[in-house]
N, C-alpha and C. Protein backbone atom coordinates (compact mmCIF):
# COMPACT_ATOMS: atom_id res chain seq x y z
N UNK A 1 4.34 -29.54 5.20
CA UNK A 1 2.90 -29.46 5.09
C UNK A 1 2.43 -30.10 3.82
N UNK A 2 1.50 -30.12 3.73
CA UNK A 2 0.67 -30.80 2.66
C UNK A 2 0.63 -30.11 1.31
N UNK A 3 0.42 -30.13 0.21
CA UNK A 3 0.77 -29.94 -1.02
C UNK A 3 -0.70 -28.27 -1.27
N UNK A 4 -0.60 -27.23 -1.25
CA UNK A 4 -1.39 -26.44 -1.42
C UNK A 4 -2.10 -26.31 0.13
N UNK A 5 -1.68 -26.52 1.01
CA UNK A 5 -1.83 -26.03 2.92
C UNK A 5 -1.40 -24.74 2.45
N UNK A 6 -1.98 -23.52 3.03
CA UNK A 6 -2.30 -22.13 3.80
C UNK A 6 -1.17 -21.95 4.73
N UNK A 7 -0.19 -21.43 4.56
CA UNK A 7 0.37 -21.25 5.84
C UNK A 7 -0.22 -20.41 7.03
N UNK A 8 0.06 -20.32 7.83
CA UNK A 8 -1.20 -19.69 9.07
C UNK A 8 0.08 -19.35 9.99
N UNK A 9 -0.42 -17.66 10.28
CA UNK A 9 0.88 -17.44 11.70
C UNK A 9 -0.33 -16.04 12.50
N UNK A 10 -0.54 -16.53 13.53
CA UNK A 10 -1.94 -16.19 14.51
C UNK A 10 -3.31 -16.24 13.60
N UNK A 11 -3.64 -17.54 13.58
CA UNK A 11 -4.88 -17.86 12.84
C UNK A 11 -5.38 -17.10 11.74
N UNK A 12 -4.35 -16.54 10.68
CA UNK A 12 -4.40 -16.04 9.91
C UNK A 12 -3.55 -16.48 8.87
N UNK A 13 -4.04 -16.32 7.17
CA UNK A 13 -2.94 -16.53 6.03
C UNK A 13 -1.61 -16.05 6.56
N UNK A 14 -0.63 -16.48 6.48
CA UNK A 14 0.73 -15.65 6.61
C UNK A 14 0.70 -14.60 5.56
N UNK A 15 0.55 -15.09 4.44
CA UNK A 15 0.42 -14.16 3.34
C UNK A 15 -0.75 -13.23 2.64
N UNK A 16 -0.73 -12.25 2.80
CA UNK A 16 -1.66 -11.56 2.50
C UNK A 16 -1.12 -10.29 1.72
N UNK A 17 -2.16 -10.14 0.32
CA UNK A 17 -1.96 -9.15 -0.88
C UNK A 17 -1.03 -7.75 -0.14
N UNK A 18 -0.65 -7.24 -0.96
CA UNK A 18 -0.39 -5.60 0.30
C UNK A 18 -1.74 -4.82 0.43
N UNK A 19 -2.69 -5.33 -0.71
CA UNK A 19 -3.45 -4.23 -0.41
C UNK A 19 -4.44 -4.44 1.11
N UNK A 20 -4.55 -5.20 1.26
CA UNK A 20 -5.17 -6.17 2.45
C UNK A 20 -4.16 -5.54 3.25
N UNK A 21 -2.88 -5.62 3.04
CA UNK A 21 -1.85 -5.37 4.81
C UNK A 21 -2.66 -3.28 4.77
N UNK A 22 -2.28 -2.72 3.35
CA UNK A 22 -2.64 -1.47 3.79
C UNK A 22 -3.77 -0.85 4.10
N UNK A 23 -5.07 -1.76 4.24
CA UNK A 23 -6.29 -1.81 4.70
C UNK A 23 -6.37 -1.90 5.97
N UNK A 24 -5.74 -2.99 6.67
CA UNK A 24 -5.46 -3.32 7.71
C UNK A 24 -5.42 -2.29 8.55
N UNK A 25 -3.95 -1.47 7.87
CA UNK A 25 -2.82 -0.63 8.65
C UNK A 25 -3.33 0.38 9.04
N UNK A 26 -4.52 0.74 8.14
CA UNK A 26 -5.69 1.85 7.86
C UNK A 26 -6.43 2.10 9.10
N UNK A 27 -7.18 1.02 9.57
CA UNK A 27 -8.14 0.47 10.30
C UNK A 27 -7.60 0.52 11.52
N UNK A 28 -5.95 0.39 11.69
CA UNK A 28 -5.12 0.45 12.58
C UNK A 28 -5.21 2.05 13.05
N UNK A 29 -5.25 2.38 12.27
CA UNK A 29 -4.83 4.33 12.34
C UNK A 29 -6.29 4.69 12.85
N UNK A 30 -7.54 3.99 12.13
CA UNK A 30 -8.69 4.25 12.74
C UNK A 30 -8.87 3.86 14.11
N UNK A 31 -8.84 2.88 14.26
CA UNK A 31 -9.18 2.61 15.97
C UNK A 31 -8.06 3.68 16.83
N UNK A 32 -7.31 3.87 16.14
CA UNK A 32 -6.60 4.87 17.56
C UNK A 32 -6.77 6.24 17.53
N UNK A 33 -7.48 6.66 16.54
CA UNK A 33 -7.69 7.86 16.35
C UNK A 33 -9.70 7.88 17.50
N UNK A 34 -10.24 7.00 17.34
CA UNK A 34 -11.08 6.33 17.52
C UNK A 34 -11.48 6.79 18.96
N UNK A 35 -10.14 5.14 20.02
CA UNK A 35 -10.10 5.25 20.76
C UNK A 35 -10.28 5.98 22.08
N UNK A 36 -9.13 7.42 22.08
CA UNK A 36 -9.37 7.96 22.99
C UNK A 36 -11.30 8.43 24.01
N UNK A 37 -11.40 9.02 22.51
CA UNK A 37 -12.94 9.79 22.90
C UNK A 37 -14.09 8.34 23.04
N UNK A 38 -13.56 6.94 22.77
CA UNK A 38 -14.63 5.81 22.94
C UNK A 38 -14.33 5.25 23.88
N UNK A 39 -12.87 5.31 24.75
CA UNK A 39 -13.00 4.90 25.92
C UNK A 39 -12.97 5.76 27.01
N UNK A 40 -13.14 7.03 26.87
CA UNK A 40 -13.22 8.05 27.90
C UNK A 40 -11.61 7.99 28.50
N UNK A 41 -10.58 8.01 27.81
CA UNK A 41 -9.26 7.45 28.73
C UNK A 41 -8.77 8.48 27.30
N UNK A 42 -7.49 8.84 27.93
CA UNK A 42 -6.20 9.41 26.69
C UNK A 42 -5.53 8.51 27.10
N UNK A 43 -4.65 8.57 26.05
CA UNK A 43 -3.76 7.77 25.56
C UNK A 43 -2.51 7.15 26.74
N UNK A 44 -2.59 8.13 28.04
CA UNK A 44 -1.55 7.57 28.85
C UNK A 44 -1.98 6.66 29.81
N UNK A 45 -3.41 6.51 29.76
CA UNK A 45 -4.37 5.95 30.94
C UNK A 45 -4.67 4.58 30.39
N UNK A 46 -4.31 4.22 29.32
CA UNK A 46 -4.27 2.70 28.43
C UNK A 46 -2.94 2.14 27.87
N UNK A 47 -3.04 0.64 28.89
CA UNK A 47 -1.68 -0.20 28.63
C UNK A 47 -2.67 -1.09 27.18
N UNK A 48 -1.66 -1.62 26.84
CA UNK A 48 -1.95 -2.67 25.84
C UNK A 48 -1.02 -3.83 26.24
N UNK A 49 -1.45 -5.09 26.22
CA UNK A 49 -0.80 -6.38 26.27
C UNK A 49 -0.92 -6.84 24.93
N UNK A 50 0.41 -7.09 24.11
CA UNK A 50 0.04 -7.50 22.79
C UNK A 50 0.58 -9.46 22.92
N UNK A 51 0.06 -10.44 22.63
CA UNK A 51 0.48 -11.25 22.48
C UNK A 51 1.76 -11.68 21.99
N UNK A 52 2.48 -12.69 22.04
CA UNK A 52 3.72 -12.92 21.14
C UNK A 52 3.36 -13.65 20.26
N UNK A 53 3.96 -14.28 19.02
CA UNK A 53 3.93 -15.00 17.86
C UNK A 53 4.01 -16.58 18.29
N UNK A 54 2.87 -17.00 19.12
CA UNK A 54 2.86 -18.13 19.09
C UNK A 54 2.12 -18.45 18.40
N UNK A 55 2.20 -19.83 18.04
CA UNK A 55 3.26 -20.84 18.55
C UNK A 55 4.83 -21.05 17.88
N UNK A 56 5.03 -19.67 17.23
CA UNK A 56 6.40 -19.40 16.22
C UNK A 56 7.90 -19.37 17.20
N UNK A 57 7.51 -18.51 18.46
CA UNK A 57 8.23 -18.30 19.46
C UNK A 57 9.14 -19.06 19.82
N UNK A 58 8.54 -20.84 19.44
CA UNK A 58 9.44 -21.84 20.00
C UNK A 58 10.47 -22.16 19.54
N UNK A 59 10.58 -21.75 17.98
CA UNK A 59 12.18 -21.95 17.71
C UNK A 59 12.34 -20.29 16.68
N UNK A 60 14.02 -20.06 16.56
CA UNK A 60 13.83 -19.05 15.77
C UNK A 60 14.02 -18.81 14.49
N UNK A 61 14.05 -20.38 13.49
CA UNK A 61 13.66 -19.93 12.42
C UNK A 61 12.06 -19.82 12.30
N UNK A 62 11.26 -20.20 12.88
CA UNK A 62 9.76 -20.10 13.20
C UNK A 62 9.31 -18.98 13.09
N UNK A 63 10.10 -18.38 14.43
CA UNK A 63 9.90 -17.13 15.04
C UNK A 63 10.10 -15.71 13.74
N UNK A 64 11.46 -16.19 13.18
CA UNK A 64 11.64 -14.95 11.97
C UNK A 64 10.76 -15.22 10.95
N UNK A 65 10.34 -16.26 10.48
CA UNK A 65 9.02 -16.43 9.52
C UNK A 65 8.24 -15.80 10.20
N UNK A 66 7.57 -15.56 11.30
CA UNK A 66 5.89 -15.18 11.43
C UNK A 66 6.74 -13.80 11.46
N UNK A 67 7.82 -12.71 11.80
CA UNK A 67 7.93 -11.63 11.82
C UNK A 67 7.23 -11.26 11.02
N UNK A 68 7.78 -11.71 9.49
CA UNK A 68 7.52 -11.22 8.09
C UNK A 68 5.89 -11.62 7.54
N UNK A 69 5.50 -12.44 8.76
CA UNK A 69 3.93 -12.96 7.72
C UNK A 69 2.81 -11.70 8.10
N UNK A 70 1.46 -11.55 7.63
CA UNK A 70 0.64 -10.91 7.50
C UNK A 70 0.59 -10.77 9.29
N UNK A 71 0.13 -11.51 9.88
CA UNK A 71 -0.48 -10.90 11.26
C UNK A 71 1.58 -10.40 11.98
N UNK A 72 2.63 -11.37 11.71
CA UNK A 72 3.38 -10.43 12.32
C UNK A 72 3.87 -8.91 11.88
N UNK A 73 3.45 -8.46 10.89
CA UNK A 73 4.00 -7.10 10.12
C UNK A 73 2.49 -6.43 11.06
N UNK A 74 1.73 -6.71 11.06
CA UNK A 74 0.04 -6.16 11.40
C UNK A 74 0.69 -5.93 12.90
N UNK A 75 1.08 -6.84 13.69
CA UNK A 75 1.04 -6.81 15.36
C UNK A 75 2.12 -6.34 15.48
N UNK A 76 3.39 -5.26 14.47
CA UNK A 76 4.61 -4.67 14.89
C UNK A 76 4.05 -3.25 14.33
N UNK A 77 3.01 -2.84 13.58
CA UNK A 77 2.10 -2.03 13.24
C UNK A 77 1.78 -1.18 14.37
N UNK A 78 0.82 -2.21 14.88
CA UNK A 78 -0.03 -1.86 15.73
C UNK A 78 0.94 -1.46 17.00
N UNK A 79 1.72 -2.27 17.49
CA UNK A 79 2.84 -1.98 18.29
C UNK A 79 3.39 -0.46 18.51
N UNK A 80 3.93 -0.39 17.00
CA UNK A 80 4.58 1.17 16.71
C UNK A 80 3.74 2.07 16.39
N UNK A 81 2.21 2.01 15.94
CA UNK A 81 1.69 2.97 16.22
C UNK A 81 1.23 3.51 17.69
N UNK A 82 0.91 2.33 18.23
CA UNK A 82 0.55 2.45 20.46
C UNK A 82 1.45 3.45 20.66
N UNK A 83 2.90 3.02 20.59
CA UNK A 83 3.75 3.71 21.26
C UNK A 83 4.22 4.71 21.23
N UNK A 84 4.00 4.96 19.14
CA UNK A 84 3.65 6.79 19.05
C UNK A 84 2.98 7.34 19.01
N UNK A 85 2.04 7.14 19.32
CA UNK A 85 0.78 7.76 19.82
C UNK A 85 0.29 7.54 21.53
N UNK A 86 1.53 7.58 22.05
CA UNK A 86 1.12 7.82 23.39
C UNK A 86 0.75 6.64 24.35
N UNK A 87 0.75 5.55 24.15
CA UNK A 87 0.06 4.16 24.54
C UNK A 87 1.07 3.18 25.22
N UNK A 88 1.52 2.99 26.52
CA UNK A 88 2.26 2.33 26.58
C UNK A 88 1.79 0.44 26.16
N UNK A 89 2.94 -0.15 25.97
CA UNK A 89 2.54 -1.21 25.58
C UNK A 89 3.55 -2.29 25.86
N UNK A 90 3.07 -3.32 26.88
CA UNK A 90 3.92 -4.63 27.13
C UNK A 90 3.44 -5.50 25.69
N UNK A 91 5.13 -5.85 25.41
CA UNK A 91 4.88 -6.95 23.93
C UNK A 91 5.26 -8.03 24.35
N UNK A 92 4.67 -9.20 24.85
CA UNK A 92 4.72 -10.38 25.35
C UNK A 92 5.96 -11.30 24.11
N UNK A 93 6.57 -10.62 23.05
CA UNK A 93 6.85 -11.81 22.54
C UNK A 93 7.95 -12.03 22.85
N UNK A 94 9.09 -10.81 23.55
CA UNK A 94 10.69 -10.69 23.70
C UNK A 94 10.86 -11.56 25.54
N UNK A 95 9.08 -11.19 26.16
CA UNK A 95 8.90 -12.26 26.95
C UNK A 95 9.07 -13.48 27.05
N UNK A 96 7.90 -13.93 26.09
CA UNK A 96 7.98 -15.47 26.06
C UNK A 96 9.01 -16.18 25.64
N UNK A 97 10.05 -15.70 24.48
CA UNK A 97 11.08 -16.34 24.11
C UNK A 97 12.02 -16.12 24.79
N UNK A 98 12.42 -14.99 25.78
CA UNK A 98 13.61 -15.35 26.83
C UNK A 98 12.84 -16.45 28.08
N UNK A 99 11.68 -16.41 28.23
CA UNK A 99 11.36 -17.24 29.09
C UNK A 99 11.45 -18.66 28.55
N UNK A 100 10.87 -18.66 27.34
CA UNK A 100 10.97 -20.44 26.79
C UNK A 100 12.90 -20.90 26.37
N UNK A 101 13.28 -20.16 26.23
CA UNK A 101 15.08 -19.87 26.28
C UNK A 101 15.39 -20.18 27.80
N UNK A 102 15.06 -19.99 28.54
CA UNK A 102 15.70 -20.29 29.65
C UNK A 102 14.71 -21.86 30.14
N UNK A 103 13.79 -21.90 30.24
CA UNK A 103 12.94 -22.80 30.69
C UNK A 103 12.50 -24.15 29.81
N UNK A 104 12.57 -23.37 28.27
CA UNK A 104 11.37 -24.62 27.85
C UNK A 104 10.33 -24.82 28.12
N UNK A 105 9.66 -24.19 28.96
CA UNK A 105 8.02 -24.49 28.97
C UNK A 105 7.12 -23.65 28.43
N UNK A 106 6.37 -24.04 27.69
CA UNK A 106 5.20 -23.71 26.61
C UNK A 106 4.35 -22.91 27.66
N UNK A 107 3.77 -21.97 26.54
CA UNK A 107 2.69 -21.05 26.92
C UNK A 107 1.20 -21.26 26.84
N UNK A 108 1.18 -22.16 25.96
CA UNK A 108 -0.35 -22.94 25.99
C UNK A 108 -0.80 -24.72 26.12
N UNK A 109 -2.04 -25.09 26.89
CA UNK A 109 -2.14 -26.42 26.58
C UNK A 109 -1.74 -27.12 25.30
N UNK A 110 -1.62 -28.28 24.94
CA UNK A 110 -1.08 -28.94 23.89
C UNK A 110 -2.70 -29.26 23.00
N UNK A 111 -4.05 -29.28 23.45
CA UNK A 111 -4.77 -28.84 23.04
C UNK A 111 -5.56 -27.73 22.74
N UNK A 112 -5.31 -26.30 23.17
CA UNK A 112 -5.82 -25.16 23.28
C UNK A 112 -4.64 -24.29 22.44
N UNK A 113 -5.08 -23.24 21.80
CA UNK A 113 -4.62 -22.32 21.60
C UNK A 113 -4.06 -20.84 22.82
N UNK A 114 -5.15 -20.78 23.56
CA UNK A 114 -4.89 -19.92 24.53
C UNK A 114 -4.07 -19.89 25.86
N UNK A 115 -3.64 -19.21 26.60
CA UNK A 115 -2.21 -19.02 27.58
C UNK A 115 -3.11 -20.09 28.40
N UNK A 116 -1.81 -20.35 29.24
CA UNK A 116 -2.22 -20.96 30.19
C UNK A 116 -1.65 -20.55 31.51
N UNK A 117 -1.27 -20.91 32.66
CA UNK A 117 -1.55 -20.09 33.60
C UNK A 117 -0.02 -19.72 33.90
N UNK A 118 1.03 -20.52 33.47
CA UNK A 118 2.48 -19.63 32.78
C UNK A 118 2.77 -18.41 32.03
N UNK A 119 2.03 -18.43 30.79
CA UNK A 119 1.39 -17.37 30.25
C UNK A 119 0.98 -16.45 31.03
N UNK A 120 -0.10 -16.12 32.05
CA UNK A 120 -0.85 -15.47 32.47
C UNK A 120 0.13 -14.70 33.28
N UNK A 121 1.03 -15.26 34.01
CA UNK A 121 1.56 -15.37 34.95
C UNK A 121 3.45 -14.46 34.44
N UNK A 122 3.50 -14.69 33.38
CA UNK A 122 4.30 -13.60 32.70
C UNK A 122 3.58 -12.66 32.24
N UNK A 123 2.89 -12.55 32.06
CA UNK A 123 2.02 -11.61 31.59
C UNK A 123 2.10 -10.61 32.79
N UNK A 124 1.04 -10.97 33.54
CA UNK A 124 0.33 -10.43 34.95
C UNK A 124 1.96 -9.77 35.80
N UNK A 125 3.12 -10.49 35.72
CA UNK A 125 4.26 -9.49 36.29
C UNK A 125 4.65 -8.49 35.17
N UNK A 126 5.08 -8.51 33.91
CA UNK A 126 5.03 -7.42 32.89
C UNK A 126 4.07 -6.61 33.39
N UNK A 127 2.89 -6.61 33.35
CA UNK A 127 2.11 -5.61 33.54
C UNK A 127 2.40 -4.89 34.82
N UNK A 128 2.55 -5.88 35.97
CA UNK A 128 2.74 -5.15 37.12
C UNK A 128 4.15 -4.26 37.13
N UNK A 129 5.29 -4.33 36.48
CA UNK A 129 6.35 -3.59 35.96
C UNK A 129 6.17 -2.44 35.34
N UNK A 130 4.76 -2.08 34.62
CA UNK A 130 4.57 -1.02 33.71
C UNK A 130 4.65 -0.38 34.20
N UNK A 131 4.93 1.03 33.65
CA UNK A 131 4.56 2.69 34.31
C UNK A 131 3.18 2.41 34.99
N UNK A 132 2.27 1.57 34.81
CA UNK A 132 1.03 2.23 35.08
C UNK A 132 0.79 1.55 36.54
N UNK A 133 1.47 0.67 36.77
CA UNK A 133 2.15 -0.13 38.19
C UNK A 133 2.70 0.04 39.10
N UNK A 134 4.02 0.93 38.48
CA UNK A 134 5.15 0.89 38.72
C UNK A 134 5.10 2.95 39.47
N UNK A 135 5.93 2.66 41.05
CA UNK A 135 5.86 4.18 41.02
C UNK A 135 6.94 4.97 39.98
């Protein structure tokens, strides 16, 4: 990269102060405390689809950099709080990389950031696999 470039891992600094991650983590604890009584649902009646670390996914020294950057420590957060607190949750990222491991084919246009219908399409069977799917 260029001499003073931002590194960026999900449209965010990779790096961010701690006090910023424990603000974050905060806000994290708020919305789920939040949640239940704002969506009229407890906690077993809500899946979460969390994205994977693209576009890091594609190789795995990539992939172990965004673990450690600001949005991947935030989206393994958020992850482990869902799941102890009752929330089941498909994590698209152990997805996409056995799928791009076997296949090679990318999850988004080469101009777009967002899934494309491969994406969707791993997605949309994960979900249909969930408890909330699944008898």
């Amino acid at each position: 990269g260029r001499s003073g470039a931002v590194s960026m891992v999900g449209n965010v600094p990779a790096d961010r102060p701690p006090s910023l991650i424990a603000d974050a983590q905060r806000a994290v604890g708020m919305f789920f405390r939040m949640l239940p009584a704002s969506a009229g649902l407890s906690p077993p009646d809500i899946l979460f689809v969390v994205d994977g670390l693209r576009p890091a996914v594609y190789s795995e020294t990539g992939l172990e950099r965004a673990k450690s950057s600001y949005f991947g420590r935030l989206r393994r957060h958020f992850i482990d709080q869902a799941r102890r607190r009752g929330y089941e949750v498909v994590d698209m990222n152990p997805i996409f990389a056995e799928a791009y491991g076997r296949d090679g084919k990318r999850f988004e246009p080469d101009d777009d950031g967002h899934w494309n219908g491969y994406a969707h399409g791993l997605a949309a069977l994960a979900v249909s696999r969930s408890k909330h799917f699944s008898p």
